[in-house]
N, C-alpha and C. Protein backbone atom coordinates (compact mmCIF):
# COMPACT_ATOMS: atom_id res chain seq x y z
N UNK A 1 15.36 34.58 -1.59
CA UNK A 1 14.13 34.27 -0.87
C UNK A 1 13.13 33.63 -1.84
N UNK A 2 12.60 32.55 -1.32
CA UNK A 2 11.40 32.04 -2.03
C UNK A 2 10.25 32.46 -2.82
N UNK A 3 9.75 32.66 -3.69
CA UNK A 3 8.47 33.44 -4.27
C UNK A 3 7.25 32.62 -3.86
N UNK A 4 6.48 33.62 -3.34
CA UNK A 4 5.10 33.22 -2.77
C UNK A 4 4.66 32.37 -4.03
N UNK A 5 3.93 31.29 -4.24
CA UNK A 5 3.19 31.08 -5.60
C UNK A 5 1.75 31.68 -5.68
N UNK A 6 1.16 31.39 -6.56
CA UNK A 6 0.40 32.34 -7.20
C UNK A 6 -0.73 31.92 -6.50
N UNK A 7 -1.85 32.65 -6.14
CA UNK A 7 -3.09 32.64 -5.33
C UNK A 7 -3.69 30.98 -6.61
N UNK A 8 -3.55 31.31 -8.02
CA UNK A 8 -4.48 30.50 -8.13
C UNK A 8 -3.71 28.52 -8.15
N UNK A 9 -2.68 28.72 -7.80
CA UNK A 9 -1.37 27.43 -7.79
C UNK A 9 -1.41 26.98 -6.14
N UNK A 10 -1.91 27.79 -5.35
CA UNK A 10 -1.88 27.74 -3.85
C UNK A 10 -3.14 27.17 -3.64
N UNK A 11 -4.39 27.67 -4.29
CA UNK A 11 -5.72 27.11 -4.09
C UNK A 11 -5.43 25.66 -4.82
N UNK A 12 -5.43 25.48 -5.98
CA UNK A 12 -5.02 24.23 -6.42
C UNK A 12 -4.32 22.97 -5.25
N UNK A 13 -3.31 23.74 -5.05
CA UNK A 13 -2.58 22.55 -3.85
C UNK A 13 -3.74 22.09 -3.16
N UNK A 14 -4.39 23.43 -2.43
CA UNK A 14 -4.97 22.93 -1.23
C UNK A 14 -6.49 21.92 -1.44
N UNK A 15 -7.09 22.72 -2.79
CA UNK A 15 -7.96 21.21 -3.55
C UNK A 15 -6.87 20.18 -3.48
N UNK A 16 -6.04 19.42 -4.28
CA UNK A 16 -5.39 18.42 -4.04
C UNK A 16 -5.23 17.63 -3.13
N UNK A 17 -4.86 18.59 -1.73
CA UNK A 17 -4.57 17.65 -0.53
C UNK A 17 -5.69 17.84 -0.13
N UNK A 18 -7.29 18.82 -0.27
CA UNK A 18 -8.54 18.16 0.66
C UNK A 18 -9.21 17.08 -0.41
N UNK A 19 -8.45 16.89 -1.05
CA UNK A 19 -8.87 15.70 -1.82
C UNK A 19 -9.02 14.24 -1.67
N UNK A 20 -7.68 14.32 -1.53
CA UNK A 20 -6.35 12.77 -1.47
C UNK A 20 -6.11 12.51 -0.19
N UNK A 21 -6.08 10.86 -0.31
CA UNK A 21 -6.00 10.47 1.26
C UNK A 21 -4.40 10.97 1.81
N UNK A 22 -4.50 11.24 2.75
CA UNK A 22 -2.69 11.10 3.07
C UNK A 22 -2.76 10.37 4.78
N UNK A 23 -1.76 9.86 5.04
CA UNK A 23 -1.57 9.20 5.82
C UNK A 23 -0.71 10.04 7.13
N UNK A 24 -1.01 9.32 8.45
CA UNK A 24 -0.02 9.82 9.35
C UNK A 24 1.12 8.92 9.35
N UNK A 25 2.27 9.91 10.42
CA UNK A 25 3.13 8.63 10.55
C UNK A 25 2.97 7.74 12.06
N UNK A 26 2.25 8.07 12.92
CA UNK A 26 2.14 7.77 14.02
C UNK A 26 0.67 6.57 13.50
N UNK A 27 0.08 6.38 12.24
CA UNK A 27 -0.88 5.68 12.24
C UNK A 27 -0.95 4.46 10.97
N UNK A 28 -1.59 3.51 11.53
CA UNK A 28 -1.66 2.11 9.97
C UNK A 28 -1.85 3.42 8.45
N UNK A 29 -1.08 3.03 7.53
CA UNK A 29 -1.54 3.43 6.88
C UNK A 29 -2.93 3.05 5.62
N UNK A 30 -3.09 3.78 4.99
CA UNK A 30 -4.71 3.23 4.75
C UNK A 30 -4.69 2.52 3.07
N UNK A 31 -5.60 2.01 2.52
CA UNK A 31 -5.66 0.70 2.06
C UNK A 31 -4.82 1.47 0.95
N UNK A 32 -4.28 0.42 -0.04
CA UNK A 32 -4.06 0.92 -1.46
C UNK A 32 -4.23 0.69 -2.44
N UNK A 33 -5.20 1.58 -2.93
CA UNK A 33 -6.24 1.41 -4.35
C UNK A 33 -5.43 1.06 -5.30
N UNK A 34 -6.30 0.49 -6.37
CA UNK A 34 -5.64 0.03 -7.49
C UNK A 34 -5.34 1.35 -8.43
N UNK A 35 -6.69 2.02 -8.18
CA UNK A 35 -6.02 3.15 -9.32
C UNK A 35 -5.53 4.67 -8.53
N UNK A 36 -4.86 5.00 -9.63
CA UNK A 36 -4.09 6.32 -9.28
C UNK A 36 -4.60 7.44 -10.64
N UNK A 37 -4.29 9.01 -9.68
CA UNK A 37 -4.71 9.46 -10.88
C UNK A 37 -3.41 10.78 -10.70
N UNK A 38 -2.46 10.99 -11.13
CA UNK A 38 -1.57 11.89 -10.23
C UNK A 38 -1.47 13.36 -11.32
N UNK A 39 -2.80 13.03 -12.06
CA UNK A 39 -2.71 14.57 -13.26
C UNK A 39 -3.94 14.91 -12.89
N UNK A 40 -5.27 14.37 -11.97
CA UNK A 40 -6.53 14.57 -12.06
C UNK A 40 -6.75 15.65 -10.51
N UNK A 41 -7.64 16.28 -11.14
CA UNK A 41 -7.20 17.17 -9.44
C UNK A 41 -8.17 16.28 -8.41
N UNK A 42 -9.24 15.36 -8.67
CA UNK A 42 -9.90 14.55 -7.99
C UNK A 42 -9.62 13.10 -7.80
N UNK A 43 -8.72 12.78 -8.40
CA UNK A 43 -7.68 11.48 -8.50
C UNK A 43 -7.28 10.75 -7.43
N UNK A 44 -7.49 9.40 -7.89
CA UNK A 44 -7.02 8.46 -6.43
C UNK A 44 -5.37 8.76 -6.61
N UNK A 45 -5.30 8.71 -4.90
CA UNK A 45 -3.64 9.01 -4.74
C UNK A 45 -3.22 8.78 -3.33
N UNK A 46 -2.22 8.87 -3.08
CA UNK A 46 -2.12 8.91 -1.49
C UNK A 46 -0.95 9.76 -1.45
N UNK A 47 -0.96 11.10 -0.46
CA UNK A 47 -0.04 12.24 -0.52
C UNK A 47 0.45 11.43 1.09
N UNK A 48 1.62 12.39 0.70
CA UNK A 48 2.81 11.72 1.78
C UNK A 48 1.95 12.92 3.14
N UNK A 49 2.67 12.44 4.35
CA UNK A 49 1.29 13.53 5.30
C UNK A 49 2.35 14.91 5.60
N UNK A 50 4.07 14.72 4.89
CA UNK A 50 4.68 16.20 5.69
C UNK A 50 4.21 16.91 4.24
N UNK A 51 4.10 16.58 3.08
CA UNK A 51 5.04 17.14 1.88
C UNK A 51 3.29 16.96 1.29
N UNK A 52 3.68 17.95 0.08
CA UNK A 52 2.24 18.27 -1.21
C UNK A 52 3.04 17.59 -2.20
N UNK A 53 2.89 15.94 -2.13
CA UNK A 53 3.41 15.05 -3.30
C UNK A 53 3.01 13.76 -2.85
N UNK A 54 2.67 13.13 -4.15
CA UNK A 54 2.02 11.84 -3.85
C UNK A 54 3.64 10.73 -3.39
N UNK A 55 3.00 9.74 -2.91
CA UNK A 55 4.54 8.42 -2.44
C UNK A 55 4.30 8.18 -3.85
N UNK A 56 6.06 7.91 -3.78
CA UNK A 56 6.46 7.24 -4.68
C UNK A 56 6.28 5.73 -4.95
N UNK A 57 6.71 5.10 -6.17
CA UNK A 57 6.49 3.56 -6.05
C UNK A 57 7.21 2.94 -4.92
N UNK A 58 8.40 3.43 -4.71
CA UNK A 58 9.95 2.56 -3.88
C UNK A 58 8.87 3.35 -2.39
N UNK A 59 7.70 3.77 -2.29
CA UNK A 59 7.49 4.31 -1.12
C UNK A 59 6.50 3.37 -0.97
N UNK A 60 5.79 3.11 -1.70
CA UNK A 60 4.49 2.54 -1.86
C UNK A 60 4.82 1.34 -1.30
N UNK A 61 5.90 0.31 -2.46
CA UNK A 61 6.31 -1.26 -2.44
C UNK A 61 6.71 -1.11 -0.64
N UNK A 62 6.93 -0.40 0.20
CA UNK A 62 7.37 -0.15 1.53
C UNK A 62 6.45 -0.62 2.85
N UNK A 63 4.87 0.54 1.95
CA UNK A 63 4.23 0.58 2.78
C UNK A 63 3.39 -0.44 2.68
N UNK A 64 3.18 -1.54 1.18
CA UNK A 64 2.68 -2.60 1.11
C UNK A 64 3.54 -3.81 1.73
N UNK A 65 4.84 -3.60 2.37
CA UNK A 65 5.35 -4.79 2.66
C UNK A 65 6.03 -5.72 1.83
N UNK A 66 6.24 -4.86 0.76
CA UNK A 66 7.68 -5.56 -0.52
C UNK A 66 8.84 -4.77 -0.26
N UNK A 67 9.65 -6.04 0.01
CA UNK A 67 11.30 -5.84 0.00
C UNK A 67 11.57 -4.74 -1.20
N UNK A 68 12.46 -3.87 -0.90
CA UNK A 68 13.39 -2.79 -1.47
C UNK A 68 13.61 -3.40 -2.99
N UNK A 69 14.25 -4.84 -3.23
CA UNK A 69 14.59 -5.13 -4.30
C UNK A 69 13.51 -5.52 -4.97
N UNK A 70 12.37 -5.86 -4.41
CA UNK A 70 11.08 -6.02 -5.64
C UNK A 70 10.80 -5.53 -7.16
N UNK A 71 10.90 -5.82 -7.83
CA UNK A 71 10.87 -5.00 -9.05
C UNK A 71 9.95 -5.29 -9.70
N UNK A 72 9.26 -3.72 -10.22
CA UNK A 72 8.10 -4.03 -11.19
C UNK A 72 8.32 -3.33 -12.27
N UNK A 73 7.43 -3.81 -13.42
CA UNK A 73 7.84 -3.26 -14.78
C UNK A 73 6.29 -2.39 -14.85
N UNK A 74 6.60 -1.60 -16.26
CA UNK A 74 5.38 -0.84 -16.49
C UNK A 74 5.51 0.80 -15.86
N UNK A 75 4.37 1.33 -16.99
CA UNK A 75 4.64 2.67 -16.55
C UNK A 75 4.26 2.83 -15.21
N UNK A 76 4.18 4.00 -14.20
CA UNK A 76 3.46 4.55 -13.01
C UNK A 76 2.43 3.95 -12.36
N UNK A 77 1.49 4.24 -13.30
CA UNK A 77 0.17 3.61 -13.12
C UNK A 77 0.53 2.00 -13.03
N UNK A 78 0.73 1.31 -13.71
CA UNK A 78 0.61 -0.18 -14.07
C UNK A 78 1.32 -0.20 -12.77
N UNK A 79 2.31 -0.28 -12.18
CA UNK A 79 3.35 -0.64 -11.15
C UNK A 79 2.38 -0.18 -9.74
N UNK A 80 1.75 1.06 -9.41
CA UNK A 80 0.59 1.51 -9.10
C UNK A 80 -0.43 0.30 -8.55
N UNK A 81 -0.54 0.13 -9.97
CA UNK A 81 -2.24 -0.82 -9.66
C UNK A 81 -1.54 -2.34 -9.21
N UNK A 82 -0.40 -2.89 -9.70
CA UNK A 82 -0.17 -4.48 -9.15
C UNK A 82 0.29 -4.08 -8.04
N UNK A 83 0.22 -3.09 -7.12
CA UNK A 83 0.57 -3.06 -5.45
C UNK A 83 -0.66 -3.15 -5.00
N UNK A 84 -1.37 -2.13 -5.71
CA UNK A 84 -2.81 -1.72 -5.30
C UNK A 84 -3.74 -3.33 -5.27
N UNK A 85 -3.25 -4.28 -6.62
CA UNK A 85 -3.97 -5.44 -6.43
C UNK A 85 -3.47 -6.87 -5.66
N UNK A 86 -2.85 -6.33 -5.32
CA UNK A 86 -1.69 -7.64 -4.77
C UNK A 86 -1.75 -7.71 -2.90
N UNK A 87 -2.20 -8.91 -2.72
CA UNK A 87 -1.40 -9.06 -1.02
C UNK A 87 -0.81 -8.68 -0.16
N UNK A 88 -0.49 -7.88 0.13
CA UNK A 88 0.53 -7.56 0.53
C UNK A 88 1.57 -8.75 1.43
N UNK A 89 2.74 -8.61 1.44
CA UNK A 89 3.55 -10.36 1.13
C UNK A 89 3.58 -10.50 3.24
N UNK A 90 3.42 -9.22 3.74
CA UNK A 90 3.55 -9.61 5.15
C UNK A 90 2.36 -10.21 5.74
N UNK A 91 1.09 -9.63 5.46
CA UNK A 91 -0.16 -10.57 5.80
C UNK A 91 -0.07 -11.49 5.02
N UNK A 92 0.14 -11.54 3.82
CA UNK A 92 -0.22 -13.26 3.68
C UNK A 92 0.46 -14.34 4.15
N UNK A 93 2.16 -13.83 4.53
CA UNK A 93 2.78 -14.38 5.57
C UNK A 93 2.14 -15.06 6.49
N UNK A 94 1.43 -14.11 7.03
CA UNK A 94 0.51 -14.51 8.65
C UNK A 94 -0.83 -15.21 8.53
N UNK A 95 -1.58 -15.44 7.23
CA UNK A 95 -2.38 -16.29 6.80
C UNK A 95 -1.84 -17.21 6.43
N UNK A 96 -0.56 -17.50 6.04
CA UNK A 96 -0.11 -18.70 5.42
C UNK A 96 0.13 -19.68 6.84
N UNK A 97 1.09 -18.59 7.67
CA UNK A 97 1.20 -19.47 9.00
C UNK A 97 -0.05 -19.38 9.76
N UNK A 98 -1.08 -19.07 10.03
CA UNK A 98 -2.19 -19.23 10.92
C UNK A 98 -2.90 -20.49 10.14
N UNK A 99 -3.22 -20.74 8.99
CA UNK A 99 -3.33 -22.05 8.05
C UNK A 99 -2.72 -23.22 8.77
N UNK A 100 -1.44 -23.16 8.27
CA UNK A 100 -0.50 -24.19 8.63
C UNK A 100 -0.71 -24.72 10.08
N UNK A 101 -0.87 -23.65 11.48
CA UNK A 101 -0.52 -23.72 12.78
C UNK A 101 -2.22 -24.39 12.94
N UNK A 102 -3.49 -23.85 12.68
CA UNK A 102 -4.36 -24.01 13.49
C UNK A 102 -4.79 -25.15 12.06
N UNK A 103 -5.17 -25.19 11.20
CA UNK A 103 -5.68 -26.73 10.07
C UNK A 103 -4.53 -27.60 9.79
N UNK A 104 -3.38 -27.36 9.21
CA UNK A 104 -2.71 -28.34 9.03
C UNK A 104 -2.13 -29.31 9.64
N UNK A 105 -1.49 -28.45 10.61
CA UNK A 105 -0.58 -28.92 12.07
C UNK A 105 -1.98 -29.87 13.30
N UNK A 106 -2.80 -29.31 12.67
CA UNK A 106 -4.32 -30.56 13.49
C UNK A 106 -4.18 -31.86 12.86
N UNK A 107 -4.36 -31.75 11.24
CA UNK A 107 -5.04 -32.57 10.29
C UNK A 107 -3.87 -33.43 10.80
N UNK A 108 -2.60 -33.23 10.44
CA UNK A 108 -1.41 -34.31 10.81
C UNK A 108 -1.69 -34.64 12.06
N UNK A 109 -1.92 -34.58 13.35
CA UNK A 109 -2.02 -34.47 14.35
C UNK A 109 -3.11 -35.79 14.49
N UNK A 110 -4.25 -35.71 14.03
CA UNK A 110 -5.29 -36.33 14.46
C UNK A 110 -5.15 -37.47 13.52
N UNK A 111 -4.73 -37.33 12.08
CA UNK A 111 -3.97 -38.59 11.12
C UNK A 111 -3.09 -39.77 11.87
N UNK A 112 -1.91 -39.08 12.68
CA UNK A 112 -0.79 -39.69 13.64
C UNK A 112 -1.82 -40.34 14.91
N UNK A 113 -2.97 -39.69 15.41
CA UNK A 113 -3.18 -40.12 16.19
C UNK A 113 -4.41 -41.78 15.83
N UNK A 114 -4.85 -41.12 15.14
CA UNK A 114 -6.08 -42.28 14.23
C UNK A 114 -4.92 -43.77 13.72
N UNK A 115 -3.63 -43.13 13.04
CA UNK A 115 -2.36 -44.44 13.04
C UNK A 115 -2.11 -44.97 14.01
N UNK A 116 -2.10 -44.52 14.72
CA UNK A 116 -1.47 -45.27 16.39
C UNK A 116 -2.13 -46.03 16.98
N UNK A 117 -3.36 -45.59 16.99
CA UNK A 117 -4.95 -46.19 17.19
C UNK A 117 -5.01 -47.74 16.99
């Protein structure tokens, strides 16, 4: 059978998680900071919403919208903060094509038509 942990390891947790953002799964999840702090009991972090543990990187690169094989170098933190500072690759997807569809796809448009002219 499991051992209760200790009154003062149980309070700790529960500082931790009224701390740290954690996410649902039924909801967007919420932005992701550049910094992390996963030794600080007031530390940016994002706890997973079943479990008392922060996501992992291979969880993180997921929820930012990088393919499985993405690879980053650097300790925790460093790998951390270039998710935390980076695009995420599916919206900029959708800025790249909303660009293209509503300015570019005009500019040619009204060019072809001014030629014809």
């Amino acid at each position: 059978m499991p051992q209760q942990p200790s009154r003062r390891t149980f309070l700790k947790c529960l500082c931790i998680r009224a701390t740290l953002p954690s996410f649902r799964w039924s909801a967007p999840a919420p932005t992701i900071l550049k910094t992390v702090s996963v030794s600080a009991t007031f530390g940016a972090g994002l706890m997973m919403p079943d479990e008392d543990r922060y996501v992992s990187i291979a969880e993180l690169k997921r929820l930012g919208s990088f393919p499985d094989q993405f690879q980053l170098e650097g300790s925790f933190e460093e790998r951390w903060a270039r998710i935390g500072n980076s695009v995420p690759p599916l919206l900029m997807r959708a800025i790249a094509l909303h660009i293209k569809n509503e300015i570019l796809d005009r500019v040619h448009t009204c060019a072809a038509r001014k030629a014809a002219a």
